[in-house]
Structures are given as structure tokens and as C-alpha cells.
N, C-alpha and C. Protein backbone atom coordinates (compact mmCIF):
# COMPACT_ATOMS: atom_id res chain seq x y z
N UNK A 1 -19.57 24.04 7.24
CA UNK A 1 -20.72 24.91 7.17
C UNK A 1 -22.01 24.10 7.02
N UNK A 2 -22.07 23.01 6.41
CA UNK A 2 -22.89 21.91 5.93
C UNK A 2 -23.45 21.81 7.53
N UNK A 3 -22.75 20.89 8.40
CA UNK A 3 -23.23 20.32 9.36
C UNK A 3 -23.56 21.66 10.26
N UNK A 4 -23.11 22.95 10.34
CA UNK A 4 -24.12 23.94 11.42
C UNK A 4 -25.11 24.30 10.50
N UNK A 5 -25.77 24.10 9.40
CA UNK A 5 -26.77 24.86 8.72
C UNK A 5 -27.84 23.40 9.09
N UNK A 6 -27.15 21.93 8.82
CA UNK A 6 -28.10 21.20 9.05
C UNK A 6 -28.56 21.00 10.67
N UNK A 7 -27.35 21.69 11.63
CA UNK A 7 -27.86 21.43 12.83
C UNK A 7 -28.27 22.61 13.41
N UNK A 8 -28.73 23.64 12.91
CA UNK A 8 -29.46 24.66 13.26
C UNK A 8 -29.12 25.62 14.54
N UNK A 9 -27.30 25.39 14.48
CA UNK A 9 -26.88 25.57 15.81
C UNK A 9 -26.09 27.14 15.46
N UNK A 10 -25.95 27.57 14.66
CA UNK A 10 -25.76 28.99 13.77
C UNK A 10 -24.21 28.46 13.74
N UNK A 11 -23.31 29.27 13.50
CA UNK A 11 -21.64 29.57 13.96
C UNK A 11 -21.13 28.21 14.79
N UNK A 12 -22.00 27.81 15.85
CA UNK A 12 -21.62 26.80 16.54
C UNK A 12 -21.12 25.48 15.81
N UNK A 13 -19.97 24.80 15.46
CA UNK A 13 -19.55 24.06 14.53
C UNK A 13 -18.93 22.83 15.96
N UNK A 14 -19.97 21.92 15.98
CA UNK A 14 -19.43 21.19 17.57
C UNK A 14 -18.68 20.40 16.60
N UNK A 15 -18.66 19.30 15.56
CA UNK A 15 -17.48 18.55 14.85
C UNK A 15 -16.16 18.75 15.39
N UNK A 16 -15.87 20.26 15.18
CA UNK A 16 -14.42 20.86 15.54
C UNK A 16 -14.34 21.16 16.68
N UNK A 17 -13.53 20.56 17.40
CA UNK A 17 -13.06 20.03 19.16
C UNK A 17 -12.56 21.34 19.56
N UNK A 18 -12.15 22.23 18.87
CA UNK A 18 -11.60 23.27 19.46
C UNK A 18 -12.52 24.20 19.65
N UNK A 19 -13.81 24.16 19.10
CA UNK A 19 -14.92 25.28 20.06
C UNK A 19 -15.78 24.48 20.67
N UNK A 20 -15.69 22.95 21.13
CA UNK A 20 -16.66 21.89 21.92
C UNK A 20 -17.05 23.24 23.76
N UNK A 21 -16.11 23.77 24.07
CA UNK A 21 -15.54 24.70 25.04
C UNK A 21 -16.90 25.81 25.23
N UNK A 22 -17.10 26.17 24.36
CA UNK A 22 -17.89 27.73 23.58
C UNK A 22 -18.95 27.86 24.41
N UNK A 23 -19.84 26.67 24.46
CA UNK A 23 -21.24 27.07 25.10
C UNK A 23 -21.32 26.95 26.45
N UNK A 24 -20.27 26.46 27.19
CA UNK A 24 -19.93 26.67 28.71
C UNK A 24 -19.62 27.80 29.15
N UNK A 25 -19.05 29.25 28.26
CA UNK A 25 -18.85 30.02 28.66
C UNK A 25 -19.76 31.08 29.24
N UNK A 26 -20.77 31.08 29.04
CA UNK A 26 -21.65 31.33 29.38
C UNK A 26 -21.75 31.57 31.13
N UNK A 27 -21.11 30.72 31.69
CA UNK A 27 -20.83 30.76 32.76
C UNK A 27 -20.02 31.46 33.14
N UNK A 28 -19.20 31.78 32.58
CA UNK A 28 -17.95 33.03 32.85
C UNK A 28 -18.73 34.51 32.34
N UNK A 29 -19.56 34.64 31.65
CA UNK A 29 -20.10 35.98 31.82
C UNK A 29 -21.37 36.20 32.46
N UNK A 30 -21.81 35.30 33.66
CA UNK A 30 -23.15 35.56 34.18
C UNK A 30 -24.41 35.24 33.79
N UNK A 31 -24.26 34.50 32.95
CA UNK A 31 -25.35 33.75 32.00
C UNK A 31 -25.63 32.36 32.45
N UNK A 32 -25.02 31.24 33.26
CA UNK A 32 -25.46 29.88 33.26
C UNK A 32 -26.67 29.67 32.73
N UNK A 33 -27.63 29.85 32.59
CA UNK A 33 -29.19 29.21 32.41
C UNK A 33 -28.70 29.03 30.61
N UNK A 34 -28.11 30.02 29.91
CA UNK A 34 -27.88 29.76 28.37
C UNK A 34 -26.91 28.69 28.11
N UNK A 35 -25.58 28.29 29.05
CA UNK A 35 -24.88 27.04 28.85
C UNK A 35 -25.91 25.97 29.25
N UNK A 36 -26.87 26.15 30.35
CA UNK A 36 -27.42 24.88 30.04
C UNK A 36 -28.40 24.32 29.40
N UNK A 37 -28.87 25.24 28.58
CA UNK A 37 -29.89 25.61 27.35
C UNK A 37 -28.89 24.91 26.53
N UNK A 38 -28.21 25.04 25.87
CA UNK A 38 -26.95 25.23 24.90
C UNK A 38 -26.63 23.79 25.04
N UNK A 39 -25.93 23.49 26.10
CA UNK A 39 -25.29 22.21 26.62
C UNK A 39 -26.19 20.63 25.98
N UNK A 40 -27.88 20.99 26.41
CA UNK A 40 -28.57 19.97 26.33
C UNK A 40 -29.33 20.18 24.91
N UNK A 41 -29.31 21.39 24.07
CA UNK A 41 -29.94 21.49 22.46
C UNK A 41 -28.73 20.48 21.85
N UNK A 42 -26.80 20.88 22.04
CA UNK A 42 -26.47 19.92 21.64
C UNK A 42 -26.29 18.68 21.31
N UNK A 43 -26.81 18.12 22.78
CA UNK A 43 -26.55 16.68 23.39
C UNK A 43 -27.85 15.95 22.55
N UNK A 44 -29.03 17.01 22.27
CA UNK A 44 -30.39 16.02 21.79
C UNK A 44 -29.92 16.37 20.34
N UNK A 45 -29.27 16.99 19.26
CA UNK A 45 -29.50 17.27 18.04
C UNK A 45 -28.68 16.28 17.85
N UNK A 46 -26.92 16.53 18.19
CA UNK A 46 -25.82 15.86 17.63
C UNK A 46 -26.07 14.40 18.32
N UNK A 47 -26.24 13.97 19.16
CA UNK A 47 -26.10 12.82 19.62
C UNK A 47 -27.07 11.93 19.90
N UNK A 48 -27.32 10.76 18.88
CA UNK A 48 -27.89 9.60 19.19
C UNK A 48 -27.94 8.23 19.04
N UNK A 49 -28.65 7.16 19.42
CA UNK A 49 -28.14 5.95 18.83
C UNK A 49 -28.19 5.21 17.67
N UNK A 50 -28.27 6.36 16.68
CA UNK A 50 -28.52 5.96 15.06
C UNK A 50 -26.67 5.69 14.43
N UNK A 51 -26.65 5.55 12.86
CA UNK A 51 -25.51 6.04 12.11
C UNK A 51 -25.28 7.34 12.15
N UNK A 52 -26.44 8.15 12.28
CA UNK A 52 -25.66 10.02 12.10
C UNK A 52 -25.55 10.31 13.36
N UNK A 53 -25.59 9.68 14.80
CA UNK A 53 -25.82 9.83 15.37
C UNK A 53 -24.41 10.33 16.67
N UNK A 54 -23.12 10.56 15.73
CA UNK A 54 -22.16 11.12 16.60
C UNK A 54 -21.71 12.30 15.67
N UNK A 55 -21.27 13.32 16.27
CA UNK A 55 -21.20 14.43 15.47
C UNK A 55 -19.42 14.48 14.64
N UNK A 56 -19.28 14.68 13.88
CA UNK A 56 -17.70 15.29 13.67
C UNK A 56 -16.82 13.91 13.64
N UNK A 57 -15.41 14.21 13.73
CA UNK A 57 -14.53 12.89 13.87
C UNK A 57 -14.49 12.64 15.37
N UNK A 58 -12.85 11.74 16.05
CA UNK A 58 -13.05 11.59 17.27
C UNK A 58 -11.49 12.03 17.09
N UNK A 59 -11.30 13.21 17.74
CA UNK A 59 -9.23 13.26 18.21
C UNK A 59 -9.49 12.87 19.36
N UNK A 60 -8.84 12.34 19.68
CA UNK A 60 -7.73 11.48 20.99
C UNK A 60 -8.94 11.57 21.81
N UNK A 61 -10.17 11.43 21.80
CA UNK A 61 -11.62 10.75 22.21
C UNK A 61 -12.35 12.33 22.98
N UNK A 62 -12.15 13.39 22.17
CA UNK A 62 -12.61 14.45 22.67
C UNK A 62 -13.55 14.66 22.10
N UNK A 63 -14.49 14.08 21.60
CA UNK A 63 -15.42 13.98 20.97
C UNK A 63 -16.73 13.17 22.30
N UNK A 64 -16.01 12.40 22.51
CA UNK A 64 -16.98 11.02 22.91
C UNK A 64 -16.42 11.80 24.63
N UNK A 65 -15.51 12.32 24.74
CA UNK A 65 -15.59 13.06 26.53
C UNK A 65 -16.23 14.01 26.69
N UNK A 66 -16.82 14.87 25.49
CA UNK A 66 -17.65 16.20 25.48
C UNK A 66 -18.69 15.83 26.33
N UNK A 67 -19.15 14.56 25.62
CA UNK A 67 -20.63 13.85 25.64
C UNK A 67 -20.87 13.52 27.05
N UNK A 68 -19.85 12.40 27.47
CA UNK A 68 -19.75 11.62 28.70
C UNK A 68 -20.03 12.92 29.92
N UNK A 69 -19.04 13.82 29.47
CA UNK A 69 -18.99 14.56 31.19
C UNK A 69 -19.95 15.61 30.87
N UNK A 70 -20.41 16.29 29.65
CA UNK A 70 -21.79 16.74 29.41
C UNK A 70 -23.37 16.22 29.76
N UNK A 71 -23.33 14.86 29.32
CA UNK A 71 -24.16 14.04 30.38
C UNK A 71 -24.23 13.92 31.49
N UNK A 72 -23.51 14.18 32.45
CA UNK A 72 -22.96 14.07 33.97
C UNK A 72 -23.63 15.64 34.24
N UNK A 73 -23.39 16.52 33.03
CA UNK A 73 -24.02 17.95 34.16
C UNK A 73 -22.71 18.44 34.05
N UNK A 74 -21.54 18.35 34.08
CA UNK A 74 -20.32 19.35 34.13
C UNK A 74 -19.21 19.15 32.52
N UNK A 75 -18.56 19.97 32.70
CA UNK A 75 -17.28 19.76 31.90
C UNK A 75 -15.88 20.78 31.97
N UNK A 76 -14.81 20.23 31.27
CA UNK A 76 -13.77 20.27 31.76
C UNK A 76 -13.52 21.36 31.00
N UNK A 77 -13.99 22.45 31.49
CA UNK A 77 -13.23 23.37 30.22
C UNK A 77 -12.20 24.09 29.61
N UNK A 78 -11.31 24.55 31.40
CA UNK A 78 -9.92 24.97 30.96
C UNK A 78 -9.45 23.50 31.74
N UNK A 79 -8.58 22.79 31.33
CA UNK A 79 -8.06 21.06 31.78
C UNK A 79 -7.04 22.00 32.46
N UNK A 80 -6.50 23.07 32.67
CA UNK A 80 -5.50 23.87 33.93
C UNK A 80 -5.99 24.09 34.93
N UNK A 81 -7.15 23.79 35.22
CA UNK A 81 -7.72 23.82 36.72
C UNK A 81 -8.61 22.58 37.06
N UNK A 82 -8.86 22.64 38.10
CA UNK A 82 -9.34 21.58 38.92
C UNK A 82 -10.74 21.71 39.05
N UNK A 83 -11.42 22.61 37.82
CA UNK A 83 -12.60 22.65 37.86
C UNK A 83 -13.31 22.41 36.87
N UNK A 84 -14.64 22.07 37.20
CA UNK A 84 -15.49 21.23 36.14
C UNK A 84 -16.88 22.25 36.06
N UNK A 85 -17.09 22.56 34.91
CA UNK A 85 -17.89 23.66 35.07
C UNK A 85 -19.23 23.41 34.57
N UNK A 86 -20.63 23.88 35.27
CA UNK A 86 -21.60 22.88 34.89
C UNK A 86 -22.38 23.44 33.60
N UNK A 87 -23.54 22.39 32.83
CA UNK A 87 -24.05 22.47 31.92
C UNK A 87 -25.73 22.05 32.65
N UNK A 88 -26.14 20.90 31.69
CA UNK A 88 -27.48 20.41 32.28
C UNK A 88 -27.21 18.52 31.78
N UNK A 89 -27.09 18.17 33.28
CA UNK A 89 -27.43 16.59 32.89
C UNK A 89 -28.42 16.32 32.20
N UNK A 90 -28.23 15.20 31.41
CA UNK A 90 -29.20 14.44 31.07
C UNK A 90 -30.14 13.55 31.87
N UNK A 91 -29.06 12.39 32.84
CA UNK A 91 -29.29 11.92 33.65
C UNK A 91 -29.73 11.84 34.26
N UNK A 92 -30.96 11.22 35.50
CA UNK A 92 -31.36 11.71 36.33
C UNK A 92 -30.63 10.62 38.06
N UNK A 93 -29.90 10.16 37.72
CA UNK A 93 -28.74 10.10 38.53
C UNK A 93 -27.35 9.39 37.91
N UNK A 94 -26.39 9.59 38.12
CA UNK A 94 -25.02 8.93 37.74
C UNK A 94 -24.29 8.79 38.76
N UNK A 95 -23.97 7.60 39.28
CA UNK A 95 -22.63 7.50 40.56
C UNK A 95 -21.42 6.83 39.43
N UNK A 96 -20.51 7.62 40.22
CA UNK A 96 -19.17 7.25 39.68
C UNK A 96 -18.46 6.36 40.57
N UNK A 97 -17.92 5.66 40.18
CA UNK A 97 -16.98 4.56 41.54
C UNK A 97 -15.41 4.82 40.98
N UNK A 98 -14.90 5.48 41.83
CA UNK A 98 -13.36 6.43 41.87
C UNK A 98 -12.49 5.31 42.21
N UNK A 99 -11.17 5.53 41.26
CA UNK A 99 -10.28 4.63 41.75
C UNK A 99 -9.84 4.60 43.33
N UNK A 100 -10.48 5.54 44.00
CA UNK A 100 -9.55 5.55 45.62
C UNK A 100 -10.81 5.20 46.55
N UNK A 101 -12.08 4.49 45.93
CA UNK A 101 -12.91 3.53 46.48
C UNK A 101 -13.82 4.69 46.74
N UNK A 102 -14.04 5.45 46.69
CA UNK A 102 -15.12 6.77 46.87
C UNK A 102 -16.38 6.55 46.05
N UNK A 103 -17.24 7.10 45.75
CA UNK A 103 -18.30 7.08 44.88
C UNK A 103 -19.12 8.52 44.56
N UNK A 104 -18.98 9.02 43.95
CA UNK A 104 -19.66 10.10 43.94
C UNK A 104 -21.21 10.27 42.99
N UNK A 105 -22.03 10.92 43.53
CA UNK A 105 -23.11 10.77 42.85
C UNK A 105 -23.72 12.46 41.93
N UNK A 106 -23.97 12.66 41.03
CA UNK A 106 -24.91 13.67 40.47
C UNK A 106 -26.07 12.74 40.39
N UNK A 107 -27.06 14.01 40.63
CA UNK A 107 -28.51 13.28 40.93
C UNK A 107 -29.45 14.68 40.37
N UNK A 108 -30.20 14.93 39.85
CA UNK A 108 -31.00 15.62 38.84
C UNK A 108 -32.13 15.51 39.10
N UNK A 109 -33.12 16.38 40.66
CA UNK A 109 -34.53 16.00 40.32
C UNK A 109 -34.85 16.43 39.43
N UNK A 110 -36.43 15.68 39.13
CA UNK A 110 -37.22 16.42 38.05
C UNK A 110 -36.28 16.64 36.69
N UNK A 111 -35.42 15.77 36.53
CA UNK A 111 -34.97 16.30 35.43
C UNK A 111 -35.90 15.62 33.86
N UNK A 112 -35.50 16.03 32.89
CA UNK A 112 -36.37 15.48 31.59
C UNK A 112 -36.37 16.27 30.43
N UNK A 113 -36.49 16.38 29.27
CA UNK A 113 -36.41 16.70 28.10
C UNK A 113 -36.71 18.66 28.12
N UNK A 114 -37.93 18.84 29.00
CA UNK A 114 -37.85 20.01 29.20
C UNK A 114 -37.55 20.57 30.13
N UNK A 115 -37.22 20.04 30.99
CA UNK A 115 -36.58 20.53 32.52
C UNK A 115 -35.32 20.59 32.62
N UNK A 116 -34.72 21.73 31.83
CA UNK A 116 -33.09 21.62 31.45
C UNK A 116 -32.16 22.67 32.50
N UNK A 117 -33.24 23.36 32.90
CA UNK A 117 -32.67 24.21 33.75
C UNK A 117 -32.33 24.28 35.38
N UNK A 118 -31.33 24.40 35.73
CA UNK A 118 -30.83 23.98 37.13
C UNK A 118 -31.47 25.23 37.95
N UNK A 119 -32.67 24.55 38.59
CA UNK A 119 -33.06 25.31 39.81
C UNK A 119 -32.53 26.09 41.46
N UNK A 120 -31.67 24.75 41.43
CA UNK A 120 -30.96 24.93 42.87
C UNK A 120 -29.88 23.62 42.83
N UNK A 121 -28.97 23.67 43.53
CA UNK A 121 -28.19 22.74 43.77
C UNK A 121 -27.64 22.50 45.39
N UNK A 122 -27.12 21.43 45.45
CA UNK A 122 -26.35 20.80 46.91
C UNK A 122 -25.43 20.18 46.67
N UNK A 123 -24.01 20.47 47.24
CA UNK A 123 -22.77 19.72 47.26
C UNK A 123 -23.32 18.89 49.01
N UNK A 124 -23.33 17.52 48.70
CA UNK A 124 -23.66 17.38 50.00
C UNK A 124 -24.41 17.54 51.07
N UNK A 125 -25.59 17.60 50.59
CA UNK A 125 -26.77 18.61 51.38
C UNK A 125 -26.45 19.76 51.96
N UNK A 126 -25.73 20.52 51.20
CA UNK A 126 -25.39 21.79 52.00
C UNK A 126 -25.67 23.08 50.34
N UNK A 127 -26.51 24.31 50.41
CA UNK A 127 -26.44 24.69 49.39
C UNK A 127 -25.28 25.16 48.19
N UNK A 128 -25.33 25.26 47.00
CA UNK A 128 -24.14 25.08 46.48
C UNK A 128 -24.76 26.02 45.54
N UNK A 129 -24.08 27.20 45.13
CA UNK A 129 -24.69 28.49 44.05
C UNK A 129 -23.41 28.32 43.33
N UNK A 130 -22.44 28.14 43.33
CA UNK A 130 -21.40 27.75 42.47
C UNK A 130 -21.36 27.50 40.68
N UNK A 131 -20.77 27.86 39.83
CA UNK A 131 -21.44 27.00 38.80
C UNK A 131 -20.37 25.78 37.75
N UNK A 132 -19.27 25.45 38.61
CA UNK A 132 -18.88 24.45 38.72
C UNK A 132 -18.25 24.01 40.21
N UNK A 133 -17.56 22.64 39.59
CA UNK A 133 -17.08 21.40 41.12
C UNK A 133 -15.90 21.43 41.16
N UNK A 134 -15.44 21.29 42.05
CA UNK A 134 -13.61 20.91 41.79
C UNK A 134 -13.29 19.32 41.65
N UNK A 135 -12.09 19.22 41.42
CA UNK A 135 -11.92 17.80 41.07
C UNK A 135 -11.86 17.09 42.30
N UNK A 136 -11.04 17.89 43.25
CA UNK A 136 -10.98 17.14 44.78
C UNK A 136 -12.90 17.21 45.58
N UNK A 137 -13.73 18.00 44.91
CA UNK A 137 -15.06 17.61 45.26
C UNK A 137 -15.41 16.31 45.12
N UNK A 138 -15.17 16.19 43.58
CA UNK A 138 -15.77 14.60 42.69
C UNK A 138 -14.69 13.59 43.56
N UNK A 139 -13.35 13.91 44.02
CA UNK A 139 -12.90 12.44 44.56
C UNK A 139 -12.56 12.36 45.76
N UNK A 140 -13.55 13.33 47.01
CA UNK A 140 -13.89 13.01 47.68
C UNK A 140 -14.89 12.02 47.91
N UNK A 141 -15.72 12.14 46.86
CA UNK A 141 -16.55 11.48 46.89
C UNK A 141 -18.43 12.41 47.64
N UNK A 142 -19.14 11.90 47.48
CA UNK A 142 -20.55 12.61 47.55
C UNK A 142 -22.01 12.39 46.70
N UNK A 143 -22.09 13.96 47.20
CA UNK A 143 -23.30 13.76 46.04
C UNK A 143 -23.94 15.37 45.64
N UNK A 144 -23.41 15.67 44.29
CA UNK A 144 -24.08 16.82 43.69
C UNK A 144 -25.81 16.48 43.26
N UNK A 145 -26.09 17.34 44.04
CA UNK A 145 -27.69 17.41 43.59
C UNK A 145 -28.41 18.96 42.88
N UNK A 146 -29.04 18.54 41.62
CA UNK A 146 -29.67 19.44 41.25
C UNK A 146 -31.19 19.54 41.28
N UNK A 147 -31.98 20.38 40.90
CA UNK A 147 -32.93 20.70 41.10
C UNK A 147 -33.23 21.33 40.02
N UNK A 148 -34.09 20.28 38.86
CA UNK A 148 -34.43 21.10 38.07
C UNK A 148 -35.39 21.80 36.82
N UNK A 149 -35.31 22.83 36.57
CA UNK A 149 -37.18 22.82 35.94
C UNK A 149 -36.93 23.18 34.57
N UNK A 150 -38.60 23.64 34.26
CA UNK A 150 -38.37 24.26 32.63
C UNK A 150 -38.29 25.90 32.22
N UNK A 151 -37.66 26.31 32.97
CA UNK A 151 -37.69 27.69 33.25
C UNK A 151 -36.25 28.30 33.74
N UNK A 152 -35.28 28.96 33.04
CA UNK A 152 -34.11 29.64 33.55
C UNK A 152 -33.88 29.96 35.04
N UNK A 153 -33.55 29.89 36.35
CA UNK A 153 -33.42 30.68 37.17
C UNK A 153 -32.11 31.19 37.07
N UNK A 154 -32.66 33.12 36.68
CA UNK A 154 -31.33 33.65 36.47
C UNK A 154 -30.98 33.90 37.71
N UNK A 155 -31.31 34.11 38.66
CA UNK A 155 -30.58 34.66 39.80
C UNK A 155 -29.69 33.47 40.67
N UNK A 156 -29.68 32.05 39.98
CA UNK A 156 -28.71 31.03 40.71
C UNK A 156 -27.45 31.41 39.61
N UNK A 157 -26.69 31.42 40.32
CA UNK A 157 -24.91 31.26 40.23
C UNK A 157 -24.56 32.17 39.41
N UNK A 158 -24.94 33.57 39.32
CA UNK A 158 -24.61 34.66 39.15
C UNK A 158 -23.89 35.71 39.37
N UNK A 159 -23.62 35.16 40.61
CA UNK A 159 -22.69 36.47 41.46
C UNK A 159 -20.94 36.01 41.14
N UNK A 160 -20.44 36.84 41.53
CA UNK A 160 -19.15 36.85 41.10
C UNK A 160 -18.48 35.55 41.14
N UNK A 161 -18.03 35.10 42.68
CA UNK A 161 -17.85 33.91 43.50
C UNK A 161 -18.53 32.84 42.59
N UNK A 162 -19.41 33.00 41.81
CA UNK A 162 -20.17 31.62 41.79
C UNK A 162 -19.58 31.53 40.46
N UNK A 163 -18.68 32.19 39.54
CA UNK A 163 -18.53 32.06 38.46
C UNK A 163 -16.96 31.31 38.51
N UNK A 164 -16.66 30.23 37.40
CA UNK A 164 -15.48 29.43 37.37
C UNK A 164 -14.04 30.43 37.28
N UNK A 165 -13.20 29.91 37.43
CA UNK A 165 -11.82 30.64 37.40
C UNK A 165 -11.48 31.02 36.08
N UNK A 166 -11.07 32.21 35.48
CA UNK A 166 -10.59 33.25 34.35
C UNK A 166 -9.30 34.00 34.61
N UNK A 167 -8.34 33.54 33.74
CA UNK A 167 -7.07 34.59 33.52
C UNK A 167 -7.63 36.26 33.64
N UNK A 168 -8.39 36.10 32.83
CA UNK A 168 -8.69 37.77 31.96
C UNK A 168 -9.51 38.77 33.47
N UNK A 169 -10.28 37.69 33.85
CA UNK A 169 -10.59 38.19 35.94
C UNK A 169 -9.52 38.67 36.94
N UNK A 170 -8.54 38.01 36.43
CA UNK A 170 -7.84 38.48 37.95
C UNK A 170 -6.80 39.55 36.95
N UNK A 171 -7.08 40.64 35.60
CA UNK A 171 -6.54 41.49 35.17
C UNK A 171 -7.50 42.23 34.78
N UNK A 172 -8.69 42.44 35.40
CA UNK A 172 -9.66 43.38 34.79
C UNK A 172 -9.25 44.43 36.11
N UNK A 173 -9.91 45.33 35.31
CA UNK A 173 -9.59 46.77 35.91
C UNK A 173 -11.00 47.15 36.54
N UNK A 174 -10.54 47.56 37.85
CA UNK A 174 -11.56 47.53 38.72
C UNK A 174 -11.59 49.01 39.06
């Protein structure tokens, strides 16, 4: 309770790995612009290069992978699918060099402290409303590009299609 009262994050208790998950969801109910609000208040409160500067303990380095692929702009949220669901890079580019010699790039215009919000995106120069990647995207290799400002655009990756894969979706009653 200590560390969400000092990190001003309410209920949100990031220490404990088992709700690291929580603020991505956002994306599963039509909201993205609040995971990536959410995504990057965490990344600047809990994480820096001081002594207080990592949040919680580390299990089996899920602590320090929140960070890594949160920085990148995506994360892994159900590890049963092949999808990576996005937040807001920090970065304003990251190439990855894939074991099968590929390289893939996220690239973040305009990105910066207040420009947290993903304007538009491109898998490849081709438009991408999606609001995550698949894994066979990242090792094909490429380049995710965002576009992004200081202002929510709710109407990107809103629509049904654009939202990540859910058990509880393919049993809702239509």
C-alpha cells in the first residue's frame, strides 16, 4: 500500500508482477489512448537511474521485461498468443537484430515526454490501426512506425478488428 500511495498510481500496485498486465487492457475495451497514458506515467515514476529507481522485486526477470518491451511501445500480455499489444514508446527509435538475421525497427516520430500519444501508425509503410503486432510481424523483420503527439486520438484503433485477441470475445453474446 506504501509504494501505490507514494507512487500516486491509486490501486495500481506495479511491484506485484501479477497486475504489471492491468494498464494494457485498456486496449481490449476501446480505450488505447489510456494504456498509453498509463504505460508511460509508469515508466517515468517507477523507473530510473537512481537507487529507488526500479520498482518491486525481480521474479524470473518480469520486472526488468515489463520495462524493456514497454520501452519498445508493445507488450506481451497474454504470452498464449503471438501478440504484442501496444503502449507508448519511450524511444524514439529501437532496431532489434533477430536471431534469423532480420532486423526490425519501432521508430516514434515526434515522440518526447509529452507526446505520449500514438497518432497514427505503419507496419511497413502501409497503414496499421491495429493496437498490437504479432510475433511473426517483429521476426519478419521491418519497421513499426508511430506517429506521435500530446493529445489522445480516440478514434485510432478502436474498432473491433483493431482490438488484441480475448477469450471472453469470442463468448459474448451478440
Amino acid at each position: 500500500m506504501t509504494e501505490m500511495q507514494m507512487a500516486g498510481l491509486g490501486q495500481y500496485a506495479h511491484g506485484n508482477q501479477p497486475v504489471q498486465h492491468m494498464i494494457y487492457l485498456y486496449n481490449y475495451a476501446g480505450a488505447p489512448w489510456k494504456a498509453q497514458q498509463r504505460a508511460r506515467e509508469v515508466m517515468k515514476k517507477l523507473y530510473n537511474a537512481t537507487e529507488n529507481g526500479y520498482p518491486g522485486d525481480e521474479d524470473q526477470g518480469q520486472t526488468s521485461s515489463w520495462y524493456v518491451l514497454s520501452a519498445m511501445g508493445f507488450y506481451s500480455v497474454c504470452p498464449g498468443t503471438d501478440q504484442y499489444v501496444f503502449g507508448s514508446p519511450v524511444f524514439k527509435k529501437v532496431t532489434l537484430t533477430l536471431e534469423n538475421g532480420n532486423t526490425f525497427t519501432v521508430e516514434a516520430e515526434n515522440n518526447s515526454d509529452t507526446n505520449v500519444y500514438i497518432q497514427s501508425a505503419t507496419l511497413n509503410g502501409k497503414p496499421y490501426t491495429k493496437n498490437y503486432i504479432r510475433y511473426a510481424d517483429i521476426t519478419n523483420g521491418g519497421t513499426l512506425k508511430f506517429v506521435m503527439g500530446p493529445e489522445p486520438n480516440k478514434n485510432r484503433g478502436t474498432g473491433e478488428a483493431d482490438k488484441p485477441f480475448s477469450v471472453s470475445n469470442e463468448y459474448r453474446f451478440k
